[in-house]
C-alpha atoms as a PDB file:
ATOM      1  CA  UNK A   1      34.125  31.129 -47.686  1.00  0.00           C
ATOM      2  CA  UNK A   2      34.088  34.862 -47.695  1.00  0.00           C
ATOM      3  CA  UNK A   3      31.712  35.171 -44.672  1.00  0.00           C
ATOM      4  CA  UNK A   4      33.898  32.675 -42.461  1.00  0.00           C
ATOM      5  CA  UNK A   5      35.988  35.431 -41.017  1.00  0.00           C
ATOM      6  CA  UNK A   6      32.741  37.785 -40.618  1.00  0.00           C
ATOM      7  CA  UNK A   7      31.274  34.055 -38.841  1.00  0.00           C
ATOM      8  CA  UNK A   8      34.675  34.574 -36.587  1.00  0.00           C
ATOM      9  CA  UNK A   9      34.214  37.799 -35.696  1.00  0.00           C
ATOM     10  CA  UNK A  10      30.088  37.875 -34.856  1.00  0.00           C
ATOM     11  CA  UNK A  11      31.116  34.518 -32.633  1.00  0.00           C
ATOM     12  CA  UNK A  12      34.539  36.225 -31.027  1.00  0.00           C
ATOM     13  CA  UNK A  13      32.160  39.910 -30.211  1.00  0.00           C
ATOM     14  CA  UNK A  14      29.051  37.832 -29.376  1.00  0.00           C
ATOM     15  CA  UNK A  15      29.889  34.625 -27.350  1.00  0.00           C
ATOM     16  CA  UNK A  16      28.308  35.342 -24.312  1.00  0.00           C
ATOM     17  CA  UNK A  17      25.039  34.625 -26.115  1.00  0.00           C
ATOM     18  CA  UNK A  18      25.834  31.473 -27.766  1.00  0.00           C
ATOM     19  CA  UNK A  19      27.368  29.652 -24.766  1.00  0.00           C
ATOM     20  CA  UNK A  20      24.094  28.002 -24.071  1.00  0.00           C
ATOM     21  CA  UNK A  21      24.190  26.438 -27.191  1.00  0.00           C
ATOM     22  CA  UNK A  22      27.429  25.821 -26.918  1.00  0.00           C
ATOM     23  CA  UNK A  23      27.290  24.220 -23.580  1.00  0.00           C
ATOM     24  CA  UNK A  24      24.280  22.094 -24.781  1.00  0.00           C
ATOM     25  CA  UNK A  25      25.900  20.753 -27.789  1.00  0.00           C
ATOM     26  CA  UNK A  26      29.271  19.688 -26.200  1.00  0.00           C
ATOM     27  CA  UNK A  27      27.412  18.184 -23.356  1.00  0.00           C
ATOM     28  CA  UNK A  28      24.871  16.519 -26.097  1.00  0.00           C
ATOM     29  CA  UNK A  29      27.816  15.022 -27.704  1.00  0.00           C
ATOM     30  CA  UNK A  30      29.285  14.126 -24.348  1.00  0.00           C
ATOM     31  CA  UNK A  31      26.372  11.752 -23.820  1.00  0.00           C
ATOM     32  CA  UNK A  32      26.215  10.725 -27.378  1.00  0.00           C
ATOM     33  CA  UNK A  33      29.705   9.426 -27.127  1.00  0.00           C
ATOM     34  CA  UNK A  34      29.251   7.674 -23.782  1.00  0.00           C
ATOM     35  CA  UNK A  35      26.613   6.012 -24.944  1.00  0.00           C
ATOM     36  CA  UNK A  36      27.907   5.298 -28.194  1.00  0.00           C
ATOM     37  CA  UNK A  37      31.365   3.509 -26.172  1.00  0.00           C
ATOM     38  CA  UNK A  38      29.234   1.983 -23.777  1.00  0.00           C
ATOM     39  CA  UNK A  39      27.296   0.420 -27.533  1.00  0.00           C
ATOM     40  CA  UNK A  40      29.909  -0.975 -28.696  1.00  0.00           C
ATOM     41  CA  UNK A  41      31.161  -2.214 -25.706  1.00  0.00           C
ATOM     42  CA  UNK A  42      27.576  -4.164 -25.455  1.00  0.00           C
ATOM     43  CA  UNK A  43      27.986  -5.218 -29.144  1.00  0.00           C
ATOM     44  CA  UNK A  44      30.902  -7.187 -28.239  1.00  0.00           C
ATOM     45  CA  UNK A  45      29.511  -9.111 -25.433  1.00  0.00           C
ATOM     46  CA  UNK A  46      27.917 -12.846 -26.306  1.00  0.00           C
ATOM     47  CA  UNK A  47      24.221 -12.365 -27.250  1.00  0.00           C
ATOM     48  CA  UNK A  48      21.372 -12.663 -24.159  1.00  0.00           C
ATOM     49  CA  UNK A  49      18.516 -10.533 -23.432  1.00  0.00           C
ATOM     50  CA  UNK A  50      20.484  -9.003 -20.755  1.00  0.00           C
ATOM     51  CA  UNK A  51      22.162  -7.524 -24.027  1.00  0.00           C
ATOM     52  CA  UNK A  52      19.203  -6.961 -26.128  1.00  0.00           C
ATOM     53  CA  UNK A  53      18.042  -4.782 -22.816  1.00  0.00           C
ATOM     54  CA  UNK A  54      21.252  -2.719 -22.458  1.00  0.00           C
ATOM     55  CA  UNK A  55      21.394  -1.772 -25.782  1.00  0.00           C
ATOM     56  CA  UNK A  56      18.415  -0.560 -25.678  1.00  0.00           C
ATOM     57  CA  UNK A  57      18.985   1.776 -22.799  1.00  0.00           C
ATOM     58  CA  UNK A  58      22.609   3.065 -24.214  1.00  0.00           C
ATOM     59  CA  UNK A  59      20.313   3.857 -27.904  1.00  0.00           C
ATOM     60  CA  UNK A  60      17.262   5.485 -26.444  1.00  0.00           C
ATOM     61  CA  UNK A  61      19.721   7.607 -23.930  1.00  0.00           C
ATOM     62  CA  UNK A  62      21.743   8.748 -27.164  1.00  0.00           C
ATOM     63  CA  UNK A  63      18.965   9.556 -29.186  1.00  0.00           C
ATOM     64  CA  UNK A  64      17.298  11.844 -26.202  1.00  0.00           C
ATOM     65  CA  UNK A  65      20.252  13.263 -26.025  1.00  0.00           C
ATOM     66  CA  UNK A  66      20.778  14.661 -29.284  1.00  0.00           C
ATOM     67  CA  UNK A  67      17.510  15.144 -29.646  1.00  0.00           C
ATOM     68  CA  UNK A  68      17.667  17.568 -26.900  1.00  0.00           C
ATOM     69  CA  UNK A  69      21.022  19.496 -27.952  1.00  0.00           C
ATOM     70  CA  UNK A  70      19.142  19.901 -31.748  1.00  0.00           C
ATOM     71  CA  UNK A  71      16.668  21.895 -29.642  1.00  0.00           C
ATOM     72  CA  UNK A  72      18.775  24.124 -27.445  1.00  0.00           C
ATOM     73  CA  UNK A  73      20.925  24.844 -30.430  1.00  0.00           C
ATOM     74  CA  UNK A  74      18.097  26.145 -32.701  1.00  0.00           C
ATOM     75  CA  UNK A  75      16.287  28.207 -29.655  1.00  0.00           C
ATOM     76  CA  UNK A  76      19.391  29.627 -29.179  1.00  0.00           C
ATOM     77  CA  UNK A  77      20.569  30.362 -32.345  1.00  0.00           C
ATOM     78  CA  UNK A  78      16.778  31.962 -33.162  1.00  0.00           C
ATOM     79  CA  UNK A  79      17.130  33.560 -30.131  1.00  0.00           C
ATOM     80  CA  UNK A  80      20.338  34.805 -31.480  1.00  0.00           C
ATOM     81  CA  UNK A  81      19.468  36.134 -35.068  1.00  0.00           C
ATOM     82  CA  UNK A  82      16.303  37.969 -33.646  1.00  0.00           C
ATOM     83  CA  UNK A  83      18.645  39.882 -31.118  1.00  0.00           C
ATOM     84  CA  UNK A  84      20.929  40.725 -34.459  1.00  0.00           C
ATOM     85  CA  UNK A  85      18.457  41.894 -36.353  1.00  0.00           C
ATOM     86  CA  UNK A  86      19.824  45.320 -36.766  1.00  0.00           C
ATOM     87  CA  UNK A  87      23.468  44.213 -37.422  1.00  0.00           C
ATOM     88  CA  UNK A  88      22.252  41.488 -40.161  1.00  0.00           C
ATOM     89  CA  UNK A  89      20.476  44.404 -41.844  1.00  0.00           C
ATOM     90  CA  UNK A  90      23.414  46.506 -41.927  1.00  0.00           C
ATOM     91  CA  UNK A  91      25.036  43.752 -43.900  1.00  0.00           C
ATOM     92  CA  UNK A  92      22.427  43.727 -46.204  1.00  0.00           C
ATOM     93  CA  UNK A  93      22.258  47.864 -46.568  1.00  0.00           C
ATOM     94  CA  UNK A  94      25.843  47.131 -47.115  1.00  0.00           C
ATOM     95  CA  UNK A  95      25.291  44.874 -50.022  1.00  0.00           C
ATOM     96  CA  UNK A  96      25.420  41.424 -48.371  1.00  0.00           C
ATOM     97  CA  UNK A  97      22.673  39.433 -50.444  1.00  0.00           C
ATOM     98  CA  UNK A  98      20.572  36.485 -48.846  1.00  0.00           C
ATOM     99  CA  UNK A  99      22.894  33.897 -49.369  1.00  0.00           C
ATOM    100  CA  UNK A 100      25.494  35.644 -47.795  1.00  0.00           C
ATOM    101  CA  UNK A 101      24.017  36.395 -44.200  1.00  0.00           C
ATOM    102  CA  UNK A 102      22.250  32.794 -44.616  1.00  0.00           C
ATOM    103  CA  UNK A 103      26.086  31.773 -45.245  1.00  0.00           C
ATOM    104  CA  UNK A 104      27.448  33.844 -42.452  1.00  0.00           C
ATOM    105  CA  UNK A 105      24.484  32.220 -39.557  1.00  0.00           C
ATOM    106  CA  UNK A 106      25.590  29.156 -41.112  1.00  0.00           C
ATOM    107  CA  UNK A 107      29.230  29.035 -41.003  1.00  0.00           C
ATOM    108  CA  UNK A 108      28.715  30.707 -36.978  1.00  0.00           C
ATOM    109  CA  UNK A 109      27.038  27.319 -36.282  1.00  0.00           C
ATOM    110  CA  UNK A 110      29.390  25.431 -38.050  1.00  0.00           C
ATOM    111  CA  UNK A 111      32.893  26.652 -35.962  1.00  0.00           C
ATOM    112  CA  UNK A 112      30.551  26.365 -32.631  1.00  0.00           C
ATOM    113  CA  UNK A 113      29.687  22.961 -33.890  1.00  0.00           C
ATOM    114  CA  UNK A 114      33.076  22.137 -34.263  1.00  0.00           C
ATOM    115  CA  UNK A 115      34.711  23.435 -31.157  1.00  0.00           C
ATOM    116  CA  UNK A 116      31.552  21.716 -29.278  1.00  0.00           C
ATOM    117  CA  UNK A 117      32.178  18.704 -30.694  1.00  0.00           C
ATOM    118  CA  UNK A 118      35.496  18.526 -30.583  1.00  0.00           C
ATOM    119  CA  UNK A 119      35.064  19.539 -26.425  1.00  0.00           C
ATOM    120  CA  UNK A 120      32.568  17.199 -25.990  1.00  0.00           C
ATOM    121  CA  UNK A 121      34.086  13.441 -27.458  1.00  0.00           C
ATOM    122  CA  UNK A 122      36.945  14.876 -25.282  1.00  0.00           C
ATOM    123  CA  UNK A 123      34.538  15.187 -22.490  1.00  0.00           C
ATOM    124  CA  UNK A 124      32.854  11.715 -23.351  1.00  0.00           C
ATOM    125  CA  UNK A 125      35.889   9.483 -23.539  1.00  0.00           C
ATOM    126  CA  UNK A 126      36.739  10.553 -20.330  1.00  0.00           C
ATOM    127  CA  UNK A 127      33.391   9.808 -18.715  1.00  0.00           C
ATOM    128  CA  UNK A 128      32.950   6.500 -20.649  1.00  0.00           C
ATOM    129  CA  UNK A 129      34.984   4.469 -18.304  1.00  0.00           C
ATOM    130  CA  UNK A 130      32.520   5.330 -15.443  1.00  0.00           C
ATOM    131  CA  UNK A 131      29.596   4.633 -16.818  1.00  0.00           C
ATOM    132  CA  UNK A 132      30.653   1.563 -17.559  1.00  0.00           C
ATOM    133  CA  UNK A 133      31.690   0.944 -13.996  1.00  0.00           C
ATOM    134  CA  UNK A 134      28.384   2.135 -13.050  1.00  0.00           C
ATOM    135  CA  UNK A 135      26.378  -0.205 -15.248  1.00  0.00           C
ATOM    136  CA  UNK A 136      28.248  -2.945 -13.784  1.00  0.00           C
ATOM    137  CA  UNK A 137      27.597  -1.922 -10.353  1.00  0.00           C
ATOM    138  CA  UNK A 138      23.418  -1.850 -10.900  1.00  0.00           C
ATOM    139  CA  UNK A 139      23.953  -5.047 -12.701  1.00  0.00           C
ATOM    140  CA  UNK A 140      22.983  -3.959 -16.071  1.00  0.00           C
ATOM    141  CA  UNK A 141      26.135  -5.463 -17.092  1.00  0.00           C
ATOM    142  CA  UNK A 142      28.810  -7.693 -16.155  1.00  0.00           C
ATOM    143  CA  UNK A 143      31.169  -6.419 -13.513  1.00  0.00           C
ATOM    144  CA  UNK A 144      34.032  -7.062 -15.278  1.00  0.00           C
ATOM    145  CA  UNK A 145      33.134  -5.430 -18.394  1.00  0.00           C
ATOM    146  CA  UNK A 146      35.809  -3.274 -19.827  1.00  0.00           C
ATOM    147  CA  UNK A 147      35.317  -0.303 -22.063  1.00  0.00           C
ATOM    148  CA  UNK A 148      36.399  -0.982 -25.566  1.00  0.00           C
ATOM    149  CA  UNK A 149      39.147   0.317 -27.579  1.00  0.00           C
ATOM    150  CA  UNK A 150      36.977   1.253 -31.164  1.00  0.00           C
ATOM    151  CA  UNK A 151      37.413   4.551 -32.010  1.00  0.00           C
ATOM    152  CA  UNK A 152      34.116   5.055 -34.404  1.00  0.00           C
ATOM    153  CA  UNK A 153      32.043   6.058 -31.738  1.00  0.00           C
ATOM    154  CA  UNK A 154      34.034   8.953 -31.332  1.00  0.00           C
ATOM    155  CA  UNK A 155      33.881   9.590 -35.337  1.00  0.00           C
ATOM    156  CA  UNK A 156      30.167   9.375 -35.293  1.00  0.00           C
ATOM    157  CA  UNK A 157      29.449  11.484 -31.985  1.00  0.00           C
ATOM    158  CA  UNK A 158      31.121  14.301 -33.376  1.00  0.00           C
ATOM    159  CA  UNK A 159      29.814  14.238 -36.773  1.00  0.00           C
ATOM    160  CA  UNK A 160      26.388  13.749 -35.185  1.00  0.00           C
ATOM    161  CA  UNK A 161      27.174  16.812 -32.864  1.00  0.00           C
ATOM    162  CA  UNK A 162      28.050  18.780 -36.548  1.00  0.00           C
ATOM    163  CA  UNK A 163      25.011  17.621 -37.820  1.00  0.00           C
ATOM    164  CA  UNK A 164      23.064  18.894 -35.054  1.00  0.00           C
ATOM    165  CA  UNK A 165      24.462  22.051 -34.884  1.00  0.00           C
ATOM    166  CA  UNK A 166      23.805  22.764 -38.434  1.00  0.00           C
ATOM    167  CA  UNK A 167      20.414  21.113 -38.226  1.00  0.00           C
ATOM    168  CA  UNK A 168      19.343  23.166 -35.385  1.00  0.00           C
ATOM    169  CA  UNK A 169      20.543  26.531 -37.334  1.00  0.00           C
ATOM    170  CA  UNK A 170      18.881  25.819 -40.750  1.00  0.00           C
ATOM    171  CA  UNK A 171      15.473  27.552 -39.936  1.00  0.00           C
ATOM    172  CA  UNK A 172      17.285  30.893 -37.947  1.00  0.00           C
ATOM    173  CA  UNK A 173      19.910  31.143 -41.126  1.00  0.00           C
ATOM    174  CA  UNK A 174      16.685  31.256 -43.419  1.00  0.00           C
ATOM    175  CA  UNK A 175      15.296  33.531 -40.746  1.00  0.00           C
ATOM    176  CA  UNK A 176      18.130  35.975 -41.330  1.00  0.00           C
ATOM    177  CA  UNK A 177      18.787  35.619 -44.980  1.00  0.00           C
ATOM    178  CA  UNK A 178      15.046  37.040 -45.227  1.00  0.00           C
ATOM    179  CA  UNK A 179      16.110  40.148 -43.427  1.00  0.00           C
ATOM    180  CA  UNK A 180      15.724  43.710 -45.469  1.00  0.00           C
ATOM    181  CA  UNK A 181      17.985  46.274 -45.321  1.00  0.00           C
ATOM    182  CA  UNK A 182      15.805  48.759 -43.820  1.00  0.00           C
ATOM    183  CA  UNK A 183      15.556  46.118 -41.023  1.00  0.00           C
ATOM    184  CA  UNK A 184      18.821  48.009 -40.043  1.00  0.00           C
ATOM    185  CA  UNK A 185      16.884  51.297 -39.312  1.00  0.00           C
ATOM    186  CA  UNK A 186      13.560  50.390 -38.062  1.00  0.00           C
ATOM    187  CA  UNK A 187      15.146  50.515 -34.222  1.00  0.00           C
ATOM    188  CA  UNK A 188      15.980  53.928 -35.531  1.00  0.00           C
END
């Protein structure tokens, strides 16, 4: 937990560069939770094929979704370690070993990750109720369908968002824990 408030501070000097991934991932989990209210909404209603066919939607829409975020996030974060390159060698020159800066990559995902998902089940529960108006109104589902009150969507959209996150930064952190401390004065 040593590289935590190192994992602060990169995020705090360099979030300008991770608010794409950022952005993605709340908006990611945004979707995920809609989708995952709108579920169990579905879940509750008596069986049909009307049902069968809604569910369907609401999963595939999820799944694209994170499956989208899980790429955006690990672009970005790639994107983010190759612009560092200098910096995570000066860790190493300063004796950081490759667990450490894979720890410190790692633990930056992991507060984004939380703040993102955090943002975006805040961001989905608010937007559930009209997508559930909407489905009514192109008839994918009753009219008078009302949005549920089960709270494990919300638990699993923002563990999934965490998961992505963390996911998506596994190859950059292994990236960066590969990094030589010379790396910090080849640019020189």
């Amino acid at each position: 937990m040593r590289m935590l408030p190192i994992a602060w501070k990169s995020l705090r000097a360099r979030w300008v560069g991770l608010i794409g991934a950022f952005t993605a991932l709340a908006l990611g989990v945004a979707m995920t939770t809609v989708m995952l209210l709108g579920l169990a909404t579905a879940l509750a209603l008596p069986g049909g094929e009307a049902v069968v066919s809604l569910v369907a939607a609401l999963g595939t829409a999820g799944g694209v979704s994170a499956f989208v975020s899980a790429f955006v996030v690990a672009s970005t974060f790639s994107y983010a370690v190759a612009q560092r390159r200098r910096e995570l060698g000066l860790l190493r020159l300063a004796g950081a070993t490759r667990a450490q800066v894979r720890r410190a990559v790692l633990a930056e995902a992991l507060i984004l990750g939380v703040a993102a998902s955090a943002v975006g089940c805040v961001l989905g529960r608010l937007a559930a109720p009209s997508m559930v108006r909407w489905l009514g109104d192109v008839d994918m589902a009753p009219r008078d369908l009302a949005l549920g009150s089960q709270h494990w969507p919300l638990y699993a959209a923002f563990w999934t968002g965490l998961l992505v996150a963390l996911g998506g930064v596994v190859v950059a952190a292994r990236r960066a824990g590969r990094l030589g401390p010379l790396d910090a004065l080849s640019d020189a």
